[in-house]
Protein backbone atom coordinates (compact mmCIF):
# COMPACT_ATOMS: atom_id res chain seq x y z
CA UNK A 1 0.00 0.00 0.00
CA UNK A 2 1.31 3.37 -1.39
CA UNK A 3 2.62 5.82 1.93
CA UNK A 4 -0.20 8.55 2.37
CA UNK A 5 0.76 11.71 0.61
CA UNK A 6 1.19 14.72 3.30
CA UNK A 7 1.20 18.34 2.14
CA UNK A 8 3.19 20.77 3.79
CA UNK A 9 0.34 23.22 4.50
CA UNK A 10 -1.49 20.00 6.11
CA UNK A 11 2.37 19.09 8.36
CA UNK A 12 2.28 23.34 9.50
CA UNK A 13 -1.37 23.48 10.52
CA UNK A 14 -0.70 19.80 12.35
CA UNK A 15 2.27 21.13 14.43
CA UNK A 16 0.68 24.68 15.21
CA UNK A 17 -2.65 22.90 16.73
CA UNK A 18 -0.10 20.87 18.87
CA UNK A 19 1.52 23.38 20.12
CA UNK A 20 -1.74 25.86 20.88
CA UNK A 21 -4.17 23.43 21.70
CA UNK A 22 -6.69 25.82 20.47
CA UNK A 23 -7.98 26.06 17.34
CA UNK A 24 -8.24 29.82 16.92
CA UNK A 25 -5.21 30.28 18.06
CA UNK A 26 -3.55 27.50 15.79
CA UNK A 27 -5.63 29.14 12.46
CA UNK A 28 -3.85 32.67 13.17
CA UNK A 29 -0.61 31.10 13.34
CA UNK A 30 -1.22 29.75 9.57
CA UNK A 31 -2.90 32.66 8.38
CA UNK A 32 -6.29 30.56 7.42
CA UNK A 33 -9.71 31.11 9.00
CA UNK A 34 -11.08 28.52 11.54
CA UNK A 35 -13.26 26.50 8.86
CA UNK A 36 -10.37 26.25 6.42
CA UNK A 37 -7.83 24.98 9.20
CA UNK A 38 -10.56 22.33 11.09
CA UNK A 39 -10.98 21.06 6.78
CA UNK A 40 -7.07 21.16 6.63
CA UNK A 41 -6.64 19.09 10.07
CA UNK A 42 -9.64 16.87 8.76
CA UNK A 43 -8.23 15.70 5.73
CA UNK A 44 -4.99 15.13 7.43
CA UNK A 45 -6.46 13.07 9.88
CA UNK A 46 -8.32 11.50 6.70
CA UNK A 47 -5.40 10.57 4.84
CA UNK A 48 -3.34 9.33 7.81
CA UNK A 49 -6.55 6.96 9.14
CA UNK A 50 -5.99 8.29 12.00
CA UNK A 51 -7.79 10.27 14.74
CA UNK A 52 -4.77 12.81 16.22
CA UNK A 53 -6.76 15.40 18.10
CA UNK A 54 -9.65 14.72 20.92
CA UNK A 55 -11.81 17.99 21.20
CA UNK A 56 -14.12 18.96 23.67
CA UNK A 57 -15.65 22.01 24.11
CA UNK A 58 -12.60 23.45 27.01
CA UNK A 59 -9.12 21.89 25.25
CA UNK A 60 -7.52 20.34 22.37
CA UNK A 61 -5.58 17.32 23.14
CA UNK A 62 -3.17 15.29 21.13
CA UNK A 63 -4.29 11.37 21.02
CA UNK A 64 -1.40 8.39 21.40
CA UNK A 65 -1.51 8.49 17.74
CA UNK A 66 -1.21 12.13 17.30
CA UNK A 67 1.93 12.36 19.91
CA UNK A 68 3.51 9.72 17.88
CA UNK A 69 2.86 11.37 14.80
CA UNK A 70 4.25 14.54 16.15
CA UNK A 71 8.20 14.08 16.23
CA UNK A 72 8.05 12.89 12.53
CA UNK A 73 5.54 15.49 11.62
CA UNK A 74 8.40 18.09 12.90
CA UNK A 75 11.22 16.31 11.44
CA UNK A 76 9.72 16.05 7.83
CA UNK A 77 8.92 20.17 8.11
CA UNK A 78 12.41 20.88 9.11
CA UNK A 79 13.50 18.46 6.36
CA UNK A 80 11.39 20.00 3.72
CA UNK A 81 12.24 23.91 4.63
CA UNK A 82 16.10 22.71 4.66
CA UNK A 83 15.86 21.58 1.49
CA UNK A 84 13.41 24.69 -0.01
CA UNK A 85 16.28 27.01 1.99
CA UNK A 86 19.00 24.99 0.65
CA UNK A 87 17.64 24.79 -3.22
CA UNK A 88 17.28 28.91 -2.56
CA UNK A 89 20.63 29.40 -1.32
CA UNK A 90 22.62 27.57 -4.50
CA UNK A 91 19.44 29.80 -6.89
CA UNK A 92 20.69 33.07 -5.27
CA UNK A 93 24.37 31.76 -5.68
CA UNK A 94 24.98 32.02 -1.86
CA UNK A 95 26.26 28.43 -1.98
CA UNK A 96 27.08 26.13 -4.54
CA UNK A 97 30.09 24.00 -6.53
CA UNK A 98 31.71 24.46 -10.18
CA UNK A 99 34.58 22.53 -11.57
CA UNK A 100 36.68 23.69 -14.41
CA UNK A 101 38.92 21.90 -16.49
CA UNK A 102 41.20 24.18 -17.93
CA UNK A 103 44.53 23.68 -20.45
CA UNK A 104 47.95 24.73 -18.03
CA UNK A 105 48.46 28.17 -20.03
CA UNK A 106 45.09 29.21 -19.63
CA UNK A 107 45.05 27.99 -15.90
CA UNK A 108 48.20 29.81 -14.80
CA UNK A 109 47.71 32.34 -17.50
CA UNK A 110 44.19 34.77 -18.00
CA UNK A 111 42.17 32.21 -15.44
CA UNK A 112 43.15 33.08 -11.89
CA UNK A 113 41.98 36.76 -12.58
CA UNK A 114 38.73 35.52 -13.17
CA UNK A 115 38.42 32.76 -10.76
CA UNK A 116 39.27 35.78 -8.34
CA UNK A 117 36.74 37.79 -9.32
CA UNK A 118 33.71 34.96 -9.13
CA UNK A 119 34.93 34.25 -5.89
CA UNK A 120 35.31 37.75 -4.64
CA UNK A 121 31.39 38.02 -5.90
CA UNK A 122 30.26 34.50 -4.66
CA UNK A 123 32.51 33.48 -1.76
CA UNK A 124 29.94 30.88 -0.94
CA UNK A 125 30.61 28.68 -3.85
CA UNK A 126 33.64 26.52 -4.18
CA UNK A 127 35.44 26.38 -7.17
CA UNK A 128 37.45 23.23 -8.49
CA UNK A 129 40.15 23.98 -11.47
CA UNK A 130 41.48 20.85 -12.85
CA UNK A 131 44.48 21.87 -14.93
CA UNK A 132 45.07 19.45 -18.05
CA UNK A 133 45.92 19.00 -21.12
CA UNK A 134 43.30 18.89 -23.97
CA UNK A 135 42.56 15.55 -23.85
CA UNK A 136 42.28 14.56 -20.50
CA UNK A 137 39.90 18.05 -19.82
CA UNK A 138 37.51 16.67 -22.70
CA UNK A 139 37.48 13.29 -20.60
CA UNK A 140 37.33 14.99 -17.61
CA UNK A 141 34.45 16.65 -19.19
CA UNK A 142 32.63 13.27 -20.04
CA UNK A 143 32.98 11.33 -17.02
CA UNK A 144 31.28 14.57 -15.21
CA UNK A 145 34.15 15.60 -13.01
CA UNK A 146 34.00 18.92 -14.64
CA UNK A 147 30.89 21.31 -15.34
CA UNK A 148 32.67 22.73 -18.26
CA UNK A 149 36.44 22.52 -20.03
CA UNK A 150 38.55 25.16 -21.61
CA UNK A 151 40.47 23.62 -24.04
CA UNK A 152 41.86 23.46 -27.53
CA UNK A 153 40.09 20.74 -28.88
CA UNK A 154 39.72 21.26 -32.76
CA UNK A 155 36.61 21.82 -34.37
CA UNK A 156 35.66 17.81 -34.89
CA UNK A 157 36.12 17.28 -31.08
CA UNK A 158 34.36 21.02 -30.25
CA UNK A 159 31.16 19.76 -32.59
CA UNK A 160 31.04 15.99 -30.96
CA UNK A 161 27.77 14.52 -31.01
CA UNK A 162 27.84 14.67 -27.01
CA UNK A 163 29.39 17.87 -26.62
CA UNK A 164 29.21 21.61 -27.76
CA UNK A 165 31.73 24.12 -28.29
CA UNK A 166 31.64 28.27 -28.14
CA UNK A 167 34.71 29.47 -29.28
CA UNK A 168 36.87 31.72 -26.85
CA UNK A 169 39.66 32.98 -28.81
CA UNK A 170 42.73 31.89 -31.42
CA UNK A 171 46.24 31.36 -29.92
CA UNK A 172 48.55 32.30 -32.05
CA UNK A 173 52.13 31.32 -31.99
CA UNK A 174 55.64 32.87 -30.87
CA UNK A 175 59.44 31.85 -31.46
CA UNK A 176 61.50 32.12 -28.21
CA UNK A 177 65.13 32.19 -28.22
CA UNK A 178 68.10 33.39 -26.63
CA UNK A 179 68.89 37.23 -26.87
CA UNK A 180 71.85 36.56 -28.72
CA UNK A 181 70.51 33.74 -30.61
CA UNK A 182 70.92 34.45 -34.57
CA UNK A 183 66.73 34.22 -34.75
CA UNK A 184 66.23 37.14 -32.55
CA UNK A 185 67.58 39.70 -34.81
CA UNK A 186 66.66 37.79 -38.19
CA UNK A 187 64.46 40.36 -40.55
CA UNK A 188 61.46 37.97 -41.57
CA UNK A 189 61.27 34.31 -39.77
CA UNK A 190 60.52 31.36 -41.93
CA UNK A 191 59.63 27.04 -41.29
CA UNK A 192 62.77 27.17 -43.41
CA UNK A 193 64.68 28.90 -40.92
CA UNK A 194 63.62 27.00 -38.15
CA UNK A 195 64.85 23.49 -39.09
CA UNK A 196 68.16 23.52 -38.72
CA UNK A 197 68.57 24.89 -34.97
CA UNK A 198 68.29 22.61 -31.89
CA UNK A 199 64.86 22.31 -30.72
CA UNK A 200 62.72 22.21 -27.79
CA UNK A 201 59.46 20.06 -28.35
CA UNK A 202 56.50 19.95 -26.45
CA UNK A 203 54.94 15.94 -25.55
CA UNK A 204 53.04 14.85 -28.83
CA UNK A 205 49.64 15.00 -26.79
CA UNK A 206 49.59 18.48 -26.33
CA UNK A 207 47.40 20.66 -28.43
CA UNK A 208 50.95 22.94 -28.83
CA UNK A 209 52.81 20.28 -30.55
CA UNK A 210 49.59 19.02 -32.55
CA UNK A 211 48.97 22.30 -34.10
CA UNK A 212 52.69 22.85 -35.05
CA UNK A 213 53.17 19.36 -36.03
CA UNK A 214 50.27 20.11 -38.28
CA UNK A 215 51.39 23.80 -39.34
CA UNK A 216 55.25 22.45 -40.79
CA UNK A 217 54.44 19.27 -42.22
CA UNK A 218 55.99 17.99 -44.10
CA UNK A 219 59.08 20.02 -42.59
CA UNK A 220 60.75 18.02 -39.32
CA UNK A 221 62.66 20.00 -36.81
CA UNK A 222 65.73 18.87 -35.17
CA UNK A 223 64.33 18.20 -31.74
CA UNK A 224 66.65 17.39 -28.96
CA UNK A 225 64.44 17.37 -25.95
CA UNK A 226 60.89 16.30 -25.66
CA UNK A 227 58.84 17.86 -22.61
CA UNK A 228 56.14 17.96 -20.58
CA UNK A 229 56.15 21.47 -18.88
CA UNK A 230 56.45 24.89 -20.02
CA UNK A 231 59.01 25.87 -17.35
CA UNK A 232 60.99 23.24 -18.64
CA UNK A 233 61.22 24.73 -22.04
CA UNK A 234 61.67 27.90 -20.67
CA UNK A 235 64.48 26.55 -18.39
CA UNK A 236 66.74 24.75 -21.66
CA UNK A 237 66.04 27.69 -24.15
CA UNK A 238 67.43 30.04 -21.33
CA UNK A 239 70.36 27.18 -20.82
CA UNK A 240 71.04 28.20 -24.74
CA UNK A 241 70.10 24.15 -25.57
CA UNK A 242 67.80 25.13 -27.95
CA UNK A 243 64.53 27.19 -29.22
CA UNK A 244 60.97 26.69 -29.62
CA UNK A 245 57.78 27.51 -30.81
CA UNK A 246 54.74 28.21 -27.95
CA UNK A 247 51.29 29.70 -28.12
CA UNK A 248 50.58 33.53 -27.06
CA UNK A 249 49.01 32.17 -24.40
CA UNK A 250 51.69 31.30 -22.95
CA UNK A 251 54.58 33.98 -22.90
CA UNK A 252 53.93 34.90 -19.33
CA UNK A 253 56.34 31.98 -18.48
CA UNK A 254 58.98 33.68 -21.29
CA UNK A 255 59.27 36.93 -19.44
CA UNK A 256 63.34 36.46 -18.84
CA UNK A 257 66.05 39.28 -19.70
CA UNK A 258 67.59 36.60 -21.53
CA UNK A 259 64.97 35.32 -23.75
CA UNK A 260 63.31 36.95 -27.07
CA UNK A 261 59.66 35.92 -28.39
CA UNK A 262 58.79 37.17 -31.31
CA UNK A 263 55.36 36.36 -33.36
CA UNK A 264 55.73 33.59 -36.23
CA UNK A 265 53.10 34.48 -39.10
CA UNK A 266 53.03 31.00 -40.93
CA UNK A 267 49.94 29.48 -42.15
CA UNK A 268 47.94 27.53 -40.34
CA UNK A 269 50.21 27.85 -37.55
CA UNK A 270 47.40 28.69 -34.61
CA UNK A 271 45.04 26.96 -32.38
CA UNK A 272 41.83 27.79 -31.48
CA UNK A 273 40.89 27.74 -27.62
CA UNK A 274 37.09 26.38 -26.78
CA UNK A 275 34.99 26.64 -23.88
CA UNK A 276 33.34 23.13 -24.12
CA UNK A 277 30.12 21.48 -22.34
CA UNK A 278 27.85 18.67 -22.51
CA UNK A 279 25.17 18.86 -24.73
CA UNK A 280 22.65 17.34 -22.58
CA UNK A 281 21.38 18.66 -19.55
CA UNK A 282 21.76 22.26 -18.06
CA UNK A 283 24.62 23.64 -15.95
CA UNK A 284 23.98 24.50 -12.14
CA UNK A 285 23.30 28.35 -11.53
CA UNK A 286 27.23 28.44 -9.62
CA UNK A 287 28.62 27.00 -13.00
CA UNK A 288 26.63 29.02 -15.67
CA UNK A 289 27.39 31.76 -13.61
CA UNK A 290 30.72 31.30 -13.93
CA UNK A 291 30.46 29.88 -17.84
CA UNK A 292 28.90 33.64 -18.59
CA UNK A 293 31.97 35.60 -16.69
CA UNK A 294 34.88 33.37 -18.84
CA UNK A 295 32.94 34.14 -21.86
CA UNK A 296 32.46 38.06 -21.01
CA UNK A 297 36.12 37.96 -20.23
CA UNK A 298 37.84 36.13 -23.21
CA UNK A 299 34.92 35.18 -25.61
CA UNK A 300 35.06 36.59 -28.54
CA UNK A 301 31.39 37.97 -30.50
CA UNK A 302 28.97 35.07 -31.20
């Protein structure tokens, strides 16, 4: 047999009559006339199957059933106005939980200025930044551990059939060498010019080598390290070991005496940054809040 269904106007005019024992009284605490709260305490009392008040003409008294009712009858109120206060704190963004993945240049790059400003406006919702490369912030993306993903994912992977992608900006590309490397000075820079120098290569699942692997084929540098990290490439072209190509996004980590960038114009040579969601289902009011702010603050026009 299906549990009786209880409303909450029926649970408020229940706990009010126990506590006044009068059924005026009880009525002005809920703001209803006497008729309409004896038919509200009726029908409770109808749908339960249970008599919970004895009446006489001097007091109102709660039967066994109605003080074992009562406890419950409290608990499922405060249970029900936690949960309506709770739903209206994460609405008004007083509370509430987003989690970004976001590629490493854009994490330790343009992102912390924004994360500080959400924060600074919400301080009740926690934020969770996940920094990764493309790849693992697109699966991050689909196993839910992140609300949204900044990342450079191509247009195939941006236009999935389970995810969509809104454009954020294009990342063009830089040479970084040595101050007294020969390239610093050099009128016009050319793929040509590039291949016969020691160079600094980024892992082959980043979206930096992908897009200049794509950029110089069929041209092949002469790559003497392979790397993970940024800093690291930093560290070896400052050691003079070699040189190396690395998104705008990225220069903040090139900002040495010692070291030159300078932009490379060749074809194709750019990536374009996404801000990438699910397709199905809507984002919580913390994380499209904070989907809106990254787009005011690097999208570019629809």
């Amino acid at each position: 047999m299906p549990a009786p269904e209880l409303s909450s106007r029926q649970l408020r005019a229940f706990t009010a009559l126990a506590e006044q024992r009068n059924f005026t009284r009880a009525a002005q605490t809920c703001h209803l006339s006497q008729p309409a709260f004896s038919a509200l305490i009726r029908t409770l009392e109808e749908t339960l199957g249970a008599r919970l008040f004895d009446r006489d003409t001097r007091s109102v008294q709660l039967t066994p059933e109605g003080r074992l009712f009562e406890p419950s009858a409290r608990r499922l109120l405060d249970d029900m106005q936690g949960a309506i206060g709770d739903l209206a704190d994460h609405a008004q963004r007083r509370k509430g939980r987003v989690s970004v993945a976001a590629l490493p240049s854009l994490a330790a790059g343009r992102l912390p200025a924004i994360l500080a400003e959400f924060m600074q406006a919400w301080p009740g919702i926690t934020v969770e930044l996940h920094d990764a490369l493309s790849d693992a912030c697109i699966a991050q993306l689909r196993s839910h551990q992140a609300d949204f993903a900044l990342a450079a994912t191509g247009a195939g992977a941006a236009a999935a059939s389970d995810l969509r992608g809104r454009k954020l900006c294009d990342d063009r590309f830089h040479l970084v060498c040595r101050k007294d490397h020969p390239l610093a000075s050099a009128a016009r820079l050319t793929a040509r010019q590039l291949a016969p120098w020691p160079f600094i290569q980024m892992a082959r699942n980043s979206s930096v080598r992908q897009s200049l692997d794509a950029a110089l084929h069929p041209l092949r540098l002469n790559a003497v390290f392979e790397v993970e990290h940024l800093a690291t490439v930093m560290g070896l072209v400052e050691a003079g070991i070699g040189i190396s190509v690395v998104p705008e996004l990225t220069l903040f980590h090139f900002q040495r005496e010692t070291l030159v960038t300078r932009p490379l114009p060749l074809p194709g040579l750019t990536r374009t940054i996404y801000l990438v969601q699910r397709r199905e289902g809507s984002l919580s009011v913390a994380a499209q809040t904070l989907h809106d702010l990254i787009l005011e603050r690097l999208g570019t026009p629809a």
